[in-house]
C-alpha atoms as a PDB file:
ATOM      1  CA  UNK A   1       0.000   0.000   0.000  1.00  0.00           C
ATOM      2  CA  UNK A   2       1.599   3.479  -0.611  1.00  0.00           C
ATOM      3  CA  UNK A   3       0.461   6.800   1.046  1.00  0.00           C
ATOM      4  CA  UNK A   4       0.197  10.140  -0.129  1.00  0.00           C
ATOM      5  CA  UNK A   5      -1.104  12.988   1.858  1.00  0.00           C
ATOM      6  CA  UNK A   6      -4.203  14.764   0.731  1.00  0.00           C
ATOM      7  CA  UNK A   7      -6.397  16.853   1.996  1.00  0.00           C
ATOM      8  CA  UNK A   8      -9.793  15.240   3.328  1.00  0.00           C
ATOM      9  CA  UNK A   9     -13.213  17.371   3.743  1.00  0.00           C
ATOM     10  CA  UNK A  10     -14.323  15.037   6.488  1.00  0.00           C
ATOM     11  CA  UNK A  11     -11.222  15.105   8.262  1.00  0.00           C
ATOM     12  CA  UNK A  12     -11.348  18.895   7.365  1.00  0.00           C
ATOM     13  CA  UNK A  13      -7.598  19.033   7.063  1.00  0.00           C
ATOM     14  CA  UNK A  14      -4.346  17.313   5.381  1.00  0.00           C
ATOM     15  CA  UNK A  15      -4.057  13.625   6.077  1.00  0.00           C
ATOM     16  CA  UNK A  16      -2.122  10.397   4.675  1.00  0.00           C
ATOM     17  CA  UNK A  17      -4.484   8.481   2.192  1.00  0.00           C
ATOM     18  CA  UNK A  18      -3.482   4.999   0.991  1.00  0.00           C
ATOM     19  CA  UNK A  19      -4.786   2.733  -2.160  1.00  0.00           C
ATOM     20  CA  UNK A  20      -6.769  -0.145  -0.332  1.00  0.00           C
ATOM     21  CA  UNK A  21      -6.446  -3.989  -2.164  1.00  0.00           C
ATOM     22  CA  UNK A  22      -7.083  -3.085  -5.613  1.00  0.00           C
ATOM     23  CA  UNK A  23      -9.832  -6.141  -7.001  1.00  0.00           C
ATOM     24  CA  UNK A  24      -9.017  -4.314 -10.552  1.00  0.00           C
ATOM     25  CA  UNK A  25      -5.382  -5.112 -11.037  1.00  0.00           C
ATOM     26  CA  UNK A  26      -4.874  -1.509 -10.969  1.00  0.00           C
ATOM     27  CA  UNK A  27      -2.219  -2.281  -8.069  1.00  0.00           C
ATOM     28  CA  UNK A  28      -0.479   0.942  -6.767  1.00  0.00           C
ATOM     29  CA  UNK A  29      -2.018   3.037  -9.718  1.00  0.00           C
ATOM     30  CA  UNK A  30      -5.598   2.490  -7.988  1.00  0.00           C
ATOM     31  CA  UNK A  31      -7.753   5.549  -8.878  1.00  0.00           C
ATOM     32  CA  UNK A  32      -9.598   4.877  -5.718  1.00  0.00           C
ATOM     33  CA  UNK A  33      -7.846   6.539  -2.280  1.00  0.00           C
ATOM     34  CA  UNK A  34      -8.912   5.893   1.522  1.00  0.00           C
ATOM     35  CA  UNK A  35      -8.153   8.318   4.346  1.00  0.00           C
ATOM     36  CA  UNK A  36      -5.957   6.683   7.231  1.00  0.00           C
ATOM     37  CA  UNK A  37      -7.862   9.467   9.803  1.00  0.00           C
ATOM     38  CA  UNK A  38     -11.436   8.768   9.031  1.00  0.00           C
ATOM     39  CA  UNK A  39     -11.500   6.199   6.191  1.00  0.00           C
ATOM     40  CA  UNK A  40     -13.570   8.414   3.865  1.00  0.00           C
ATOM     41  CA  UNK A  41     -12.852   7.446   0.121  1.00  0.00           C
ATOM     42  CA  UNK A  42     -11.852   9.585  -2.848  1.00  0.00           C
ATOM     43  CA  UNK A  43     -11.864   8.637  -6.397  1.00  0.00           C
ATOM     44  CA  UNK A  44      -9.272  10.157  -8.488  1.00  0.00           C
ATOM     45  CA  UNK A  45     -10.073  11.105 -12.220  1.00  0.00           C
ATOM     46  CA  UNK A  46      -7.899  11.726 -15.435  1.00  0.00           C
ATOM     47  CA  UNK A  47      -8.942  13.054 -18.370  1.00  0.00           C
ATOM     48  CA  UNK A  48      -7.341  13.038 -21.411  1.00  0.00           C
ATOM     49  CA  UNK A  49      -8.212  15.302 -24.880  1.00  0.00           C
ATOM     50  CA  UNK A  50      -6.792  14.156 -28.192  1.00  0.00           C
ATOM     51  CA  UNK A  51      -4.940  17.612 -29.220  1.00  0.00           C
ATOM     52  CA  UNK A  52      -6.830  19.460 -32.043  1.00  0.00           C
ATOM     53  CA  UNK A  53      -4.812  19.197 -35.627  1.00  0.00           C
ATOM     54  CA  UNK A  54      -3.641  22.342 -37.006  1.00  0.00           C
ATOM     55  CA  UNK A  55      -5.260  21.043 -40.634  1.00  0.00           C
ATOM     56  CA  UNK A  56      -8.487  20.770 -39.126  1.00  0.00           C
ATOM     57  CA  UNK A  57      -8.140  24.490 -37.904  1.00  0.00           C
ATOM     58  CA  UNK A  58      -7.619  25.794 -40.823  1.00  0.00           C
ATOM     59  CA  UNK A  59      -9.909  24.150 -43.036  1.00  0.00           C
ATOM     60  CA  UNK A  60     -12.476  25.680 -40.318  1.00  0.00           C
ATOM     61  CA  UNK A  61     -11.311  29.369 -40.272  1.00  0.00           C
ATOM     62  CA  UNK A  62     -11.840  29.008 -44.117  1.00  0.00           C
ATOM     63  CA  UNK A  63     -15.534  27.660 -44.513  1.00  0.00           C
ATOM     64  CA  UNK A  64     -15.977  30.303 -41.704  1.00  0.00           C
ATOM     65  CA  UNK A  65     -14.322  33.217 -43.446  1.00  0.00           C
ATOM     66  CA  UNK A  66     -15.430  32.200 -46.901  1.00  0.00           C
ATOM     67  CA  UNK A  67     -12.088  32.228 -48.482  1.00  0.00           C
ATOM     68  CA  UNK A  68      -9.975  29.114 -49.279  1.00  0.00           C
ATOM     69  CA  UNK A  69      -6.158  28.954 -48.313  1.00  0.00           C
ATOM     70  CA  UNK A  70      -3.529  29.516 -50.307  1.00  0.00           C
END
């Protein structure tokens, strides 16, 4: 189990959380966080965006605009 040190609304203040048994295989990368004070849980949450291509930004500034690129 590792710990990291978050802060926790029940607790109202900073405390260790640790990743319980992960059933998911997730193992220390567990999204899932317990806190050592009061044992409330937090879920942690990534995102990713696929980065916009400059192509397709240009092709829409010109229907937009009206004109066509060069």
């Amino acid at each position: 189990m590792s710990d990291r040190e978050l802060y926790c609304d029940t607790c109202e203040g900073v405390q260790p959380f640790e990743v319980p048994p992960c059933v998911d295989g997730h193992d220390r990368d567990c999204p899932e966080l317990i806190c050592t004070g009061c044992g409330a849980a937090v879920l942690i949450a990534t995102f990713a965006f696929p980065a916009p291509r400059l192509a397709d930004r240009r092709r829409l500034a010109t229907s937009r605009s009206g004109r066509r690129a060069a």
